[in-house]
C-alpha atoms as a PDB file:
ATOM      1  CA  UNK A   1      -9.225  84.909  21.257  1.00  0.00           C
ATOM      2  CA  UNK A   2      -5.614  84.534  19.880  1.00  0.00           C
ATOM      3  CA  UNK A   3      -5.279  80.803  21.750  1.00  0.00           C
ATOM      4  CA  UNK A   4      -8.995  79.797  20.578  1.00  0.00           C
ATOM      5  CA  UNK A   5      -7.578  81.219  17.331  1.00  0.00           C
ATOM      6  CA  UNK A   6      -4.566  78.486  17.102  1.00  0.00           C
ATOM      7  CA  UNK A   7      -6.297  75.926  18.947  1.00  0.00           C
ATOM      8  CA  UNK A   8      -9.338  75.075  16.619  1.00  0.00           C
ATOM      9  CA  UNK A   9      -7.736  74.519  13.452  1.00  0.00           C
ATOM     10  CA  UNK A  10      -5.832  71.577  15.124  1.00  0.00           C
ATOM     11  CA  UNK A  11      -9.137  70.432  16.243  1.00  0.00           C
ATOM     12  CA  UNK A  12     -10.573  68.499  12.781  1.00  0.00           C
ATOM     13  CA  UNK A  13      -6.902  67.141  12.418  1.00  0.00           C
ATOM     14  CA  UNK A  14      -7.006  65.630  15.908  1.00  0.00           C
ATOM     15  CA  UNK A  15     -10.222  64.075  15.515  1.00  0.00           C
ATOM     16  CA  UNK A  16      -9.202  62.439  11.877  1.00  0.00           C
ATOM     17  CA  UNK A  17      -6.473  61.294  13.669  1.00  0.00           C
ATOM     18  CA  UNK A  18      -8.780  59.614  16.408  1.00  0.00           C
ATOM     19  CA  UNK A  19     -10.878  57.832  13.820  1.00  0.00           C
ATOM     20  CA  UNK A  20      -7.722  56.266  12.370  1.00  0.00           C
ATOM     21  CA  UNK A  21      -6.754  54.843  15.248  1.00  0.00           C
ATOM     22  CA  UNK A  22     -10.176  53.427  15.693  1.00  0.00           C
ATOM     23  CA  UNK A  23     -10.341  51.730  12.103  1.00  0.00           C
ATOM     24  CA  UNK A  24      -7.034  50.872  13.010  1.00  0.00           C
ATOM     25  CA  UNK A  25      -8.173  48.795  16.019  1.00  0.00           C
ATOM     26  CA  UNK A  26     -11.404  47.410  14.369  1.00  0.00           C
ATOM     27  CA  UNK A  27      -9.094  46.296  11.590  1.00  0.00           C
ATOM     28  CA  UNK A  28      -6.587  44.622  14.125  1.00  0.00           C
ATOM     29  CA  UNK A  29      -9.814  42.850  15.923  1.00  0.00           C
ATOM     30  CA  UNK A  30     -11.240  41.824  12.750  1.00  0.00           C
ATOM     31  CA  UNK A  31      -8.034  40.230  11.335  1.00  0.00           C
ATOM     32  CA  UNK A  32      -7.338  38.799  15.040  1.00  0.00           C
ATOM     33  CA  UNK A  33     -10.961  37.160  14.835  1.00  0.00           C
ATOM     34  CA  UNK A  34     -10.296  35.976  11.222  1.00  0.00           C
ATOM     35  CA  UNK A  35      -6.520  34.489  12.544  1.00  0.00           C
ATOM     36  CA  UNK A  36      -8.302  32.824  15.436  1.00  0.00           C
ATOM     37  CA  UNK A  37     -11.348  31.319  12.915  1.00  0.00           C
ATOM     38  CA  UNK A  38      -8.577  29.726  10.130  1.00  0.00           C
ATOM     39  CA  UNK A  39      -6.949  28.229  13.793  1.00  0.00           C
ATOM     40  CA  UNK A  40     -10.194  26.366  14.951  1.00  0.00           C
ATOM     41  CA  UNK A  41     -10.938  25.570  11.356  1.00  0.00           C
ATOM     42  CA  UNK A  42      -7.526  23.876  11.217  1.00  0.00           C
ATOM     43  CA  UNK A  43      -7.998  22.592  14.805  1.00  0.00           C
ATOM     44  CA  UNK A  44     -10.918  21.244  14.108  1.00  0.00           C
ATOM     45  CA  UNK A  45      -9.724  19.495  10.370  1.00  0.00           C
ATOM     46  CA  UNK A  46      -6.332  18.132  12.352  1.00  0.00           C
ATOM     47  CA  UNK A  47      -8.700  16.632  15.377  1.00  0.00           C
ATOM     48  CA  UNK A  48     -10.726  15.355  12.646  1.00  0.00           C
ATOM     49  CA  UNK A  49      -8.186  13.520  10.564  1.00  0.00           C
ATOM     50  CA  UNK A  50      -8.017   9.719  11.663  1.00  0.00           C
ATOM     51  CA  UNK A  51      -4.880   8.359  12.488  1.00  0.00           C
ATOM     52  CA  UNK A  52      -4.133   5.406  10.354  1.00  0.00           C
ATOM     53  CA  UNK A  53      -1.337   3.035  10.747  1.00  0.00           C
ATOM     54  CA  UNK A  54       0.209   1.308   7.314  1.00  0.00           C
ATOM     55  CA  UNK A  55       2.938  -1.379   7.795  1.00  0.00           C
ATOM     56  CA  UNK A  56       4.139  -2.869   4.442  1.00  0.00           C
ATOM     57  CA  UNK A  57       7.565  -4.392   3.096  1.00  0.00           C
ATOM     58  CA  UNK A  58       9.564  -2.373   0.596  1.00  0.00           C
ATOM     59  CA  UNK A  59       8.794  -3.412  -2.867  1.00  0.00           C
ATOM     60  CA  UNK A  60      10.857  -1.219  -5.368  1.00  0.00           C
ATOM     61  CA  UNK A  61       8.750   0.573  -7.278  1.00  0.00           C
ATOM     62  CA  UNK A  62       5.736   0.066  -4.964  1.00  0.00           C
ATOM     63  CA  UNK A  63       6.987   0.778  -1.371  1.00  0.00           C
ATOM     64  CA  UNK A  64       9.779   2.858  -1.399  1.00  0.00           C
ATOM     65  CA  UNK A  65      11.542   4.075   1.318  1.00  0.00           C
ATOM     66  CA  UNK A  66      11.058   7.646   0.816  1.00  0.00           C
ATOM     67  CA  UNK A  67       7.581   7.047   0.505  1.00  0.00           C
ATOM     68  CA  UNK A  68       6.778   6.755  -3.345  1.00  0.00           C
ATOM     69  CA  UNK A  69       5.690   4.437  -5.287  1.00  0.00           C
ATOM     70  CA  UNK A  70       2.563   2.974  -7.086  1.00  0.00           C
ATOM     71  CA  UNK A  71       0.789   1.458  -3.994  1.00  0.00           C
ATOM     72  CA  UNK A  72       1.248   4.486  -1.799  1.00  0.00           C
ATOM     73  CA  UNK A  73       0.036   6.076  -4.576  1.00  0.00           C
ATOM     74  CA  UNK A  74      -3.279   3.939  -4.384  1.00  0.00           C
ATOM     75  CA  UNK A  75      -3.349   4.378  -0.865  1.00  0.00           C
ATOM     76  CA  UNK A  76      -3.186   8.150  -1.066  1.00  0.00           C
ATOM     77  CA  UNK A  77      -6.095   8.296  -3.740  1.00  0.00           C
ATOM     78  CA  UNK A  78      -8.472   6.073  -1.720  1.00  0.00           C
ATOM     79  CA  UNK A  79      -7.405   7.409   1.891  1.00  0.00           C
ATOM     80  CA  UNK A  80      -7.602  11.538   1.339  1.00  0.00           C
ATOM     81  CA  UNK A  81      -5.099  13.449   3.272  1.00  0.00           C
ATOM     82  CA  UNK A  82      -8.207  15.745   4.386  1.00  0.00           C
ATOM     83  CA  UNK A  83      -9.740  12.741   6.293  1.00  0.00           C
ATOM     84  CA  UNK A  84      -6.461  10.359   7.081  1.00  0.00           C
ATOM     85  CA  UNK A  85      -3.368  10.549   8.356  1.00  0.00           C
ATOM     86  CA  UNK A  86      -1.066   7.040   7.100  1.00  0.00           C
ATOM     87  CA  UNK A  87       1.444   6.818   9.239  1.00  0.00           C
ATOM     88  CA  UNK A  88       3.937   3.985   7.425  1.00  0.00           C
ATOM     89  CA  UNK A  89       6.073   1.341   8.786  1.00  0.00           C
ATOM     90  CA  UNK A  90       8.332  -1.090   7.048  1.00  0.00           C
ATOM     91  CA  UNK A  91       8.757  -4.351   8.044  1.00  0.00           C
ATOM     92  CA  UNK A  92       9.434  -8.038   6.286  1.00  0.00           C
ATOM     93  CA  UNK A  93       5.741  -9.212   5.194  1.00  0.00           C
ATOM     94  CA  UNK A  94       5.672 -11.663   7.835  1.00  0.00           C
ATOM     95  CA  UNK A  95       5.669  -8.985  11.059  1.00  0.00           C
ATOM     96  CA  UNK A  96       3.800  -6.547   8.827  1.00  0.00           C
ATOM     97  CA  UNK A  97       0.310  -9.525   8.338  1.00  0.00           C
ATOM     98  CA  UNK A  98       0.969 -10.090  12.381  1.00  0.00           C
ATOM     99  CA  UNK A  99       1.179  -6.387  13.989  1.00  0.00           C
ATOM    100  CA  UNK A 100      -1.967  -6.077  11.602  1.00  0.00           C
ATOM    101  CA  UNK A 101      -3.675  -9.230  13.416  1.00  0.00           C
ATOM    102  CA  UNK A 102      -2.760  -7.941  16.642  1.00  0.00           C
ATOM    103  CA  UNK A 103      -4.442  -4.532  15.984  1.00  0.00           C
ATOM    104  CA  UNK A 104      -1.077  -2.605  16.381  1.00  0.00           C
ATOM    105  CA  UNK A 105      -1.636  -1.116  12.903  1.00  0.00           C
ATOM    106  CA  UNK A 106      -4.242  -0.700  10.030  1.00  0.00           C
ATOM    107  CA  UNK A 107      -3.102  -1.469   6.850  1.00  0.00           C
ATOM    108  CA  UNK A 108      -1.238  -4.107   5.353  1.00  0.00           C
ATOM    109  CA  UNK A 109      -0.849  -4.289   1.627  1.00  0.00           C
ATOM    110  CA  UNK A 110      -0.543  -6.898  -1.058  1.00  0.00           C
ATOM    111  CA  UNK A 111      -1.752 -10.016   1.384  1.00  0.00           C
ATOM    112  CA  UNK A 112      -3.402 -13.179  -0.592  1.00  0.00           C
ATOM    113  CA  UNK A 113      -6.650 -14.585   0.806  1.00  0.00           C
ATOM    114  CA  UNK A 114      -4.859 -17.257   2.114  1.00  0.00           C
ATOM    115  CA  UNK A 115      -2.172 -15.358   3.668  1.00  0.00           C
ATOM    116  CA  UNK A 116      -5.426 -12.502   5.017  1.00  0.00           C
ATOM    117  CA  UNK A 117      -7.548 -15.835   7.118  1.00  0.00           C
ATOM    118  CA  UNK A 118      -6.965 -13.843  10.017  1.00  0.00           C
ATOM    119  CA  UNK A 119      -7.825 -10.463   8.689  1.00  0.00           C
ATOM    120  CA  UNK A 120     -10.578  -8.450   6.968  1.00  0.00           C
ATOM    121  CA  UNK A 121      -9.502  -8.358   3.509  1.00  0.00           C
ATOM    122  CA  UNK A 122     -10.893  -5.629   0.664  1.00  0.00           C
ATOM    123  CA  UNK A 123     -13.547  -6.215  -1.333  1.00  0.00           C
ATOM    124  CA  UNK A 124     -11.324  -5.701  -4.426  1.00  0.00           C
ATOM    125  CA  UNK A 125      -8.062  -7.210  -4.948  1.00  0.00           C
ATOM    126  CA  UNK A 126      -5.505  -3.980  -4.891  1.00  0.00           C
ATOM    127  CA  UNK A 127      -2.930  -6.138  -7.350  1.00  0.00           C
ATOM    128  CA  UNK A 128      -2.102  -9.301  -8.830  1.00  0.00           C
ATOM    129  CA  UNK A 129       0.516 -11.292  -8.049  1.00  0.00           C
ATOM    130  CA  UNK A 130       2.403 -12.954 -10.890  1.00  0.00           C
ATOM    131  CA  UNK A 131       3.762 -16.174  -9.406  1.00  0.00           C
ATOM    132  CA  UNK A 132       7.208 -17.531 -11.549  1.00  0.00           C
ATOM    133  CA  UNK A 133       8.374 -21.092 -10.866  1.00  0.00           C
ATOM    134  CA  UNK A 134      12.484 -20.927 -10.407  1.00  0.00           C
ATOM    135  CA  UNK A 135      13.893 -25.026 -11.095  1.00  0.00           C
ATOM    136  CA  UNK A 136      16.770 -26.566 -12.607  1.00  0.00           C
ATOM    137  CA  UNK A 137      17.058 -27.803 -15.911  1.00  0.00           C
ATOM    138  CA  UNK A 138      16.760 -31.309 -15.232  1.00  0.00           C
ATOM    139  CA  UNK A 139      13.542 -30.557 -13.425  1.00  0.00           C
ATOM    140  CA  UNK A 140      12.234 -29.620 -17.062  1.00  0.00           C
ATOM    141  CA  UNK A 141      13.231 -32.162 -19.032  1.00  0.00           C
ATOM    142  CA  UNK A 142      12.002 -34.898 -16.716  1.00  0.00           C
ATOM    143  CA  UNK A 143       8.174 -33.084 -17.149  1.00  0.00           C
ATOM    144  CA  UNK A 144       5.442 -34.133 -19.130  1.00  0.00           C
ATOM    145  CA  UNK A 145       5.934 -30.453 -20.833  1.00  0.00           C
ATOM    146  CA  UNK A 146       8.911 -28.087 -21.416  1.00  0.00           C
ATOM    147  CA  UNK A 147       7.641 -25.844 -19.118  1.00  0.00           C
ATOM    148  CA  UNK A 148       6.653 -26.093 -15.402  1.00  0.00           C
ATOM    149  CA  UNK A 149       2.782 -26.467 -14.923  1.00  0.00           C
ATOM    150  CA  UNK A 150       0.442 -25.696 -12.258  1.00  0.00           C
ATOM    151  CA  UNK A 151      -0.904 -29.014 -12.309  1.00  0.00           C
ATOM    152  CA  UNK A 152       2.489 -30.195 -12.259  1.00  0.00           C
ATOM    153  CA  UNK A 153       3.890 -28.704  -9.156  1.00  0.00           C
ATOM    154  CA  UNK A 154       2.342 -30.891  -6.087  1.00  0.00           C
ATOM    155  CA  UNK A 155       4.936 -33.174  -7.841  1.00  0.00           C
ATOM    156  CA  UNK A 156       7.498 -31.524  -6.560  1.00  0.00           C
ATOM    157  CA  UNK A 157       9.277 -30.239  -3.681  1.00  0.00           C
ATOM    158  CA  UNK A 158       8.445 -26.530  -3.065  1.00  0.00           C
ATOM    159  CA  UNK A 159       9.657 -23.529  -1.676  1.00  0.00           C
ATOM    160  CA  UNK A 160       8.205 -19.716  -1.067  1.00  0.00           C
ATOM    161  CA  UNK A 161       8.692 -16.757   0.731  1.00  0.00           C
ATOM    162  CA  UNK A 162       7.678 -16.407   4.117  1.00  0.00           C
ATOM    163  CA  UNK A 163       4.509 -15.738   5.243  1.00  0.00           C
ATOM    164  CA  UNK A 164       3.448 -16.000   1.697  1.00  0.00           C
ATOM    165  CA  UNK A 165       1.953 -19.280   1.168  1.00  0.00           C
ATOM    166  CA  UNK A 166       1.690 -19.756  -2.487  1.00  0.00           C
ATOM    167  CA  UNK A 167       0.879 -23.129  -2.254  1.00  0.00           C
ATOM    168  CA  UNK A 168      -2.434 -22.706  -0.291  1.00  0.00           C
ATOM    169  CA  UNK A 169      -2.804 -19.842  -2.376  1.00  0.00           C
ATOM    170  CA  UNK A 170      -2.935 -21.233  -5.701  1.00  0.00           C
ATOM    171  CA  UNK A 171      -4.990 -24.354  -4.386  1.00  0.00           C
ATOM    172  CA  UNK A 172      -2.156 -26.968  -3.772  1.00  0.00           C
ATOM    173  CA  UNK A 173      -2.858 -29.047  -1.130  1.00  0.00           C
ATOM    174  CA  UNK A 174       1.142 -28.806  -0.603  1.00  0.00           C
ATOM    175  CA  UNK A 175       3.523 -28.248   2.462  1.00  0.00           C
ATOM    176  CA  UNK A 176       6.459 -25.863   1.640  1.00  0.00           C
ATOM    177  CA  UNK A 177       9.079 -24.771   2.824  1.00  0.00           C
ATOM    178  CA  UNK A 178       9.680 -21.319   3.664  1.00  0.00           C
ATOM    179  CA  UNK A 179      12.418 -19.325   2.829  1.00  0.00           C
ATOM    180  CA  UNK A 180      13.776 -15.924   4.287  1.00  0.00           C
ATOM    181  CA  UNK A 181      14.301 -13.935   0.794  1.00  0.00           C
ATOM    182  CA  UNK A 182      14.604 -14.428  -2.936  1.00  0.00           C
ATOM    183  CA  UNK A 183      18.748 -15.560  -2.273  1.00  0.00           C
ATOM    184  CA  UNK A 184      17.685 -18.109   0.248  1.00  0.00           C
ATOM    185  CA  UNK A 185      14.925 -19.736  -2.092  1.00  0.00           C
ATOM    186  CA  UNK A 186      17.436 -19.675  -5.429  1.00  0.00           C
ATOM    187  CA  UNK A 187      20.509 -20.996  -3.250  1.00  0.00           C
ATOM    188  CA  UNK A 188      18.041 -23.804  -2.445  1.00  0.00           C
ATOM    189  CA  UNK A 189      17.253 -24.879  -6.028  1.00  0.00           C
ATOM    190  CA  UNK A 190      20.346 -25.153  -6.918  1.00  0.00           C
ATOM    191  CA  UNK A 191      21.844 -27.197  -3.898  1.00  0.00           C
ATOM    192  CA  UNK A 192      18.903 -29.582  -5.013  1.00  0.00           C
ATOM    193  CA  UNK A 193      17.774 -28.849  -1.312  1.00  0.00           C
ATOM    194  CA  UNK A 194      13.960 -28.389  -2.970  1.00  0.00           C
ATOM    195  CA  UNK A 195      12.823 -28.974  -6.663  1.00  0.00           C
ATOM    196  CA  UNK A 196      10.855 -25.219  -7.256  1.00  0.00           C
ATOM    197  CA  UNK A 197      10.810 -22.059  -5.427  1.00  0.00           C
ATOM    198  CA  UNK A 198       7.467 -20.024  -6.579  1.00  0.00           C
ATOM    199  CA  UNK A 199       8.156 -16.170  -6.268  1.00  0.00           C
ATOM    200  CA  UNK A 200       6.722 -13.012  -7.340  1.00  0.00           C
ATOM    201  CA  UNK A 201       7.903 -11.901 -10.530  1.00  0.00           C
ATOM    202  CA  UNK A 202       8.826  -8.414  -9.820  1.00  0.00           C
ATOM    203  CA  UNK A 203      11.174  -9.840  -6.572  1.00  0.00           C
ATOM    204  CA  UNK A 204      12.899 -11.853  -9.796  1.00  0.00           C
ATOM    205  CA  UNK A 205      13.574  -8.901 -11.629  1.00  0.00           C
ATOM    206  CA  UNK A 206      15.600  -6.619  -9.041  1.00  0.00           C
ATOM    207  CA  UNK A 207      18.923  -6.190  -9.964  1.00  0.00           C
ATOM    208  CA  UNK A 208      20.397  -8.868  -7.394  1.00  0.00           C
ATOM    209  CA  UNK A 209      18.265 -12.022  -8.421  1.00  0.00           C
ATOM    210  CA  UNK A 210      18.555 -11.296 -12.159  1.00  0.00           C
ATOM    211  CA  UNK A 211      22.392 -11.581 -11.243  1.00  0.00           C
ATOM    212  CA  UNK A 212      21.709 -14.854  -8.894  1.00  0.00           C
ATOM    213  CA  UNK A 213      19.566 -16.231 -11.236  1.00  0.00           C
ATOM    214  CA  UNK A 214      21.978 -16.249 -14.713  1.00  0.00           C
ATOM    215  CA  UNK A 215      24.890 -17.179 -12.134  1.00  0.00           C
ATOM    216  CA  UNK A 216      22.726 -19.961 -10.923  1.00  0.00           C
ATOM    217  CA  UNK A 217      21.167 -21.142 -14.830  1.00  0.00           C
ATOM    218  CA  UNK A 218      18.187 -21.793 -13.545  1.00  0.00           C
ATOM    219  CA  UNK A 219      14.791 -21.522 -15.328  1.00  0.00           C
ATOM    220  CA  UNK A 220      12.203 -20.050 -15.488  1.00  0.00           C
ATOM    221  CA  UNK A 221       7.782 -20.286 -16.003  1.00  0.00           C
ATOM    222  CA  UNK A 222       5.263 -18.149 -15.255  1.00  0.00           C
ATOM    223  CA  UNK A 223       2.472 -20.200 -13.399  1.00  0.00           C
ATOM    224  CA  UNK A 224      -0.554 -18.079 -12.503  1.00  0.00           C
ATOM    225  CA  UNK A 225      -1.534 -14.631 -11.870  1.00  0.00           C
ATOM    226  CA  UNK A 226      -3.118 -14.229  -7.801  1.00  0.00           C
ATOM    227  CA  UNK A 227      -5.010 -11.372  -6.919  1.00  0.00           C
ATOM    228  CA  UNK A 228      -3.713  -9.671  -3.550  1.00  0.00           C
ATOM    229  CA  UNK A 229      -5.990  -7.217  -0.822  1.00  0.00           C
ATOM    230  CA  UNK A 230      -5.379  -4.771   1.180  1.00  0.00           C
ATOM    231  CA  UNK A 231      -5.642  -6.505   4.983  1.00  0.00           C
ATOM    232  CA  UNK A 232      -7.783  -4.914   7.796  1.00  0.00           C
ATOM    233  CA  UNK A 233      -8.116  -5.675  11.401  1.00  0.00           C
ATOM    234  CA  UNK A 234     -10.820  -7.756  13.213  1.00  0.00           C
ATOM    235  CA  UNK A 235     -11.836  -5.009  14.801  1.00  0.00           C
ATOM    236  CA  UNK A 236     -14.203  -1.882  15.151  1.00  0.00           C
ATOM    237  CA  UNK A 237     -12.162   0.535  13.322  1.00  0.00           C
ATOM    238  CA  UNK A 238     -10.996  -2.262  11.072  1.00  0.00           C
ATOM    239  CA  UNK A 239     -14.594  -2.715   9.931  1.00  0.00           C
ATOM    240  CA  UNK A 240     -14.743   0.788   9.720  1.00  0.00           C
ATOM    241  CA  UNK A 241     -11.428   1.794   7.807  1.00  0.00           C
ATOM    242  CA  UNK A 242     -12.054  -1.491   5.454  1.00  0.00           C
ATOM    243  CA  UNK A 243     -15.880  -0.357   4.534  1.00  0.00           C
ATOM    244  CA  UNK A 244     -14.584   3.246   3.710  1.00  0.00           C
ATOM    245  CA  UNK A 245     -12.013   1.618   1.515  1.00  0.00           C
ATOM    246  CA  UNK A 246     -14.615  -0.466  -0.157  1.00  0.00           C
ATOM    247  CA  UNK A 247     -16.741   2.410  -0.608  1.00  0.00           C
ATOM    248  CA  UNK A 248     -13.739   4.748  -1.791  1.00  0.00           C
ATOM    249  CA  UNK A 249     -12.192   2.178  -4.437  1.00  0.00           C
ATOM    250  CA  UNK A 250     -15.848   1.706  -6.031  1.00  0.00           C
ATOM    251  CA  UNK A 251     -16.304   4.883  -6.684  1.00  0.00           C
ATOM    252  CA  UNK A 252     -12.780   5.892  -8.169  1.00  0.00           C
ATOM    253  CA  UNK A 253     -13.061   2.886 -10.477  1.00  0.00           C
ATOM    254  CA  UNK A 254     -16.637   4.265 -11.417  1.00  0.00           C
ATOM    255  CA  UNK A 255     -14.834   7.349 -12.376  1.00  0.00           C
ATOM    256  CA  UNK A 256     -11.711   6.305 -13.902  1.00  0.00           C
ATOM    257  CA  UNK A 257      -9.465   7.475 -11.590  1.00  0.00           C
ATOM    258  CA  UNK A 258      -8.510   4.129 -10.196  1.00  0.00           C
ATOM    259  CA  UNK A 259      -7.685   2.938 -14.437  1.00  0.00           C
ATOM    260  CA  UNK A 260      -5.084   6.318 -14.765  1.00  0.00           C
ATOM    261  CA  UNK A 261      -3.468   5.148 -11.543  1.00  0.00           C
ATOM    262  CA  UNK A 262      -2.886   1.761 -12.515  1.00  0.00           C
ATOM    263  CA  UNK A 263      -1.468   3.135 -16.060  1.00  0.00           C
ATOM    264  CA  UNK A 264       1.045   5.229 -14.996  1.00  0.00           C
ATOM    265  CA  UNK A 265       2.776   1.499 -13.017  1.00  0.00           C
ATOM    266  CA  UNK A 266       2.607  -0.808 -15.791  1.00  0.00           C
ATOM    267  CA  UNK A 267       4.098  -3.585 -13.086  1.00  0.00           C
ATOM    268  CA  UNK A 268       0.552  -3.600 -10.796  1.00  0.00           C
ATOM    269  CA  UNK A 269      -2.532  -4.653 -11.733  1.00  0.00           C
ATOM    270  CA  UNK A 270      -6.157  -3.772 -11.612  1.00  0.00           C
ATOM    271  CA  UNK A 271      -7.299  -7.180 -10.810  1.00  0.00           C
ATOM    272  CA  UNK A 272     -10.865  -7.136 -10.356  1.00  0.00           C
ATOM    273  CA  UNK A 273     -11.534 -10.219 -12.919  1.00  0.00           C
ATOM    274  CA  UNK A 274      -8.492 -12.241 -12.107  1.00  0.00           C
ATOM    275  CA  UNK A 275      -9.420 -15.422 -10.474  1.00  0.00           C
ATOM    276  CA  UNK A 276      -8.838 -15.989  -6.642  1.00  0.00           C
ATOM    277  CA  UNK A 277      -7.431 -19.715  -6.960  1.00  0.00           C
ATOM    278  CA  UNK A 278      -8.163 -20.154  -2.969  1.00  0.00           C
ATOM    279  CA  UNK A 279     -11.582 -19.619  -3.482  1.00  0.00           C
ATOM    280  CA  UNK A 280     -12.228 -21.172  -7.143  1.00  0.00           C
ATOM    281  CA  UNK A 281     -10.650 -23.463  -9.138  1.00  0.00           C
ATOM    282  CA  UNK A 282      -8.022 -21.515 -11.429  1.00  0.00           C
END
């Protein structure tokens, strides 16, 4: 009787002790299944996510190298991170319109229609190119007008940027020659070895070619505004990466996003009305 005595009253503090350990384990399988649920969640999201290759040249301000800048930006907005991984290589615009052509990447950005023949080019222009004709000041006084002309360049000898094309692109039925970089085109000019070198404005106002160019005294014109795509692939997922694009930048310029985007870079442009000189007269 003593031992039942000092037994018992242990007996209720045994069995609370029991049903701890069982909430205990029900809590450790529930939070296990919970753990192993967010894993195939984020399983299934990361399987889901296309891969999505993006080779551009650096353009300060644009394509920087650590990744910022107003067209990453743009492609961030219209390619989700939920549904796309970009995976970005830099390259001179040349290699960067070729790897695309060859289907060893995606994206390439800022490519005229010209330029695009062998790609599938956005239904929306992504920018505007502001072409500037670079000459010598004898080239201006011999004009008809103090300023360079569109209508006035097949008179001359011309020069661009490779893989570029400006003179296609702005409907000249022109040869040019192609130059390396901004240096290479300027240095020409003023060794008289062609008459204009057409470049992209923002390329004349880095640091180095503002230098070049006062060193140099040459002038100066702004000749046309082009509008510039995003380039595709001729291929099955190109199709399918440009239509979502397509689909994507409608809808964000529907709802304004597209408008507070292009704000916040002065330098790019939302180009939807600017006239595409290789496909009508400019």
């Amino acid at each position: 009787m003593m031992l039942q005595f000092f037994i018992r009253p242990w007996q209720p503090i045994r069995k609370a002790a029991e049903g701890s350990r069982r909430r205990l384990f029900t809590l450790r399988l529930w939070l296990s299944a919970g753990l192993l649920l967010a894993l195939s969640v984020f399983t299934a999201m990361a399987v889901a996510t296309e891969q999505v290759r993006l080779v551009t040249k650096q353009w300060p301000g644009y394509t920087n190298p650590d990744l910022s800048g107003g067209y990453f930006e743009l492609v961030q907005l219209v390619l989700p991170v939920t549904q796309f991984q970009v995976n970005t290589q830099f390259s001179n615009f040349n290699r960067a319109v070729i790897l695309v052509q060859k289907e060893q990447a995606e994206l390439v950005l800022a490519v005229t229609r010209v330029d695009g023949k062998q790609l599938l080019l956005s239904e929306y222009p992504m920018d505007a190119d502001t072409i500037v004709a670079v000459y010598p000041d004898h080239i201006q006084t011999a004009g008809v007008t103090e300023t360079m002309t569109l209508a006035q360049l097949p008179n001359y000898r011309l020069a661009w940027d490779l893989a570029y094309n400006y003179g296609q692109a702005l409907g000249l039925q022109v040869k040019g020659y192609e130059v390396t970089d901004v240096s290479q085109g300027l240095e020409l000019v003023s060794k008289g070895r062609v008459d204009v070198y057409l470049a992209e404005q923002s390329d004349l106002e880095l640091p180095d070619s503002q230098l070049l160019l006062q060193h140099l005294k040459l002038q100066q014109t702004q000749i046309r505004q082009l509008p510039v795509y995003v380039g595709f692939p001729r291929s099955a997922k190109g199709l399918k990466l440009k239509r979502f694009w397509d689909q994507q930048f409608r809808l964000l310029l529907q709802q304004g996003k597209l408008q507070t985007l292009y704000r916040a870079y002065p330098g790019m442009v939302l180009a939807t009305a600017v006239p595409d000189c290789a496909i009508s007269v400019c």
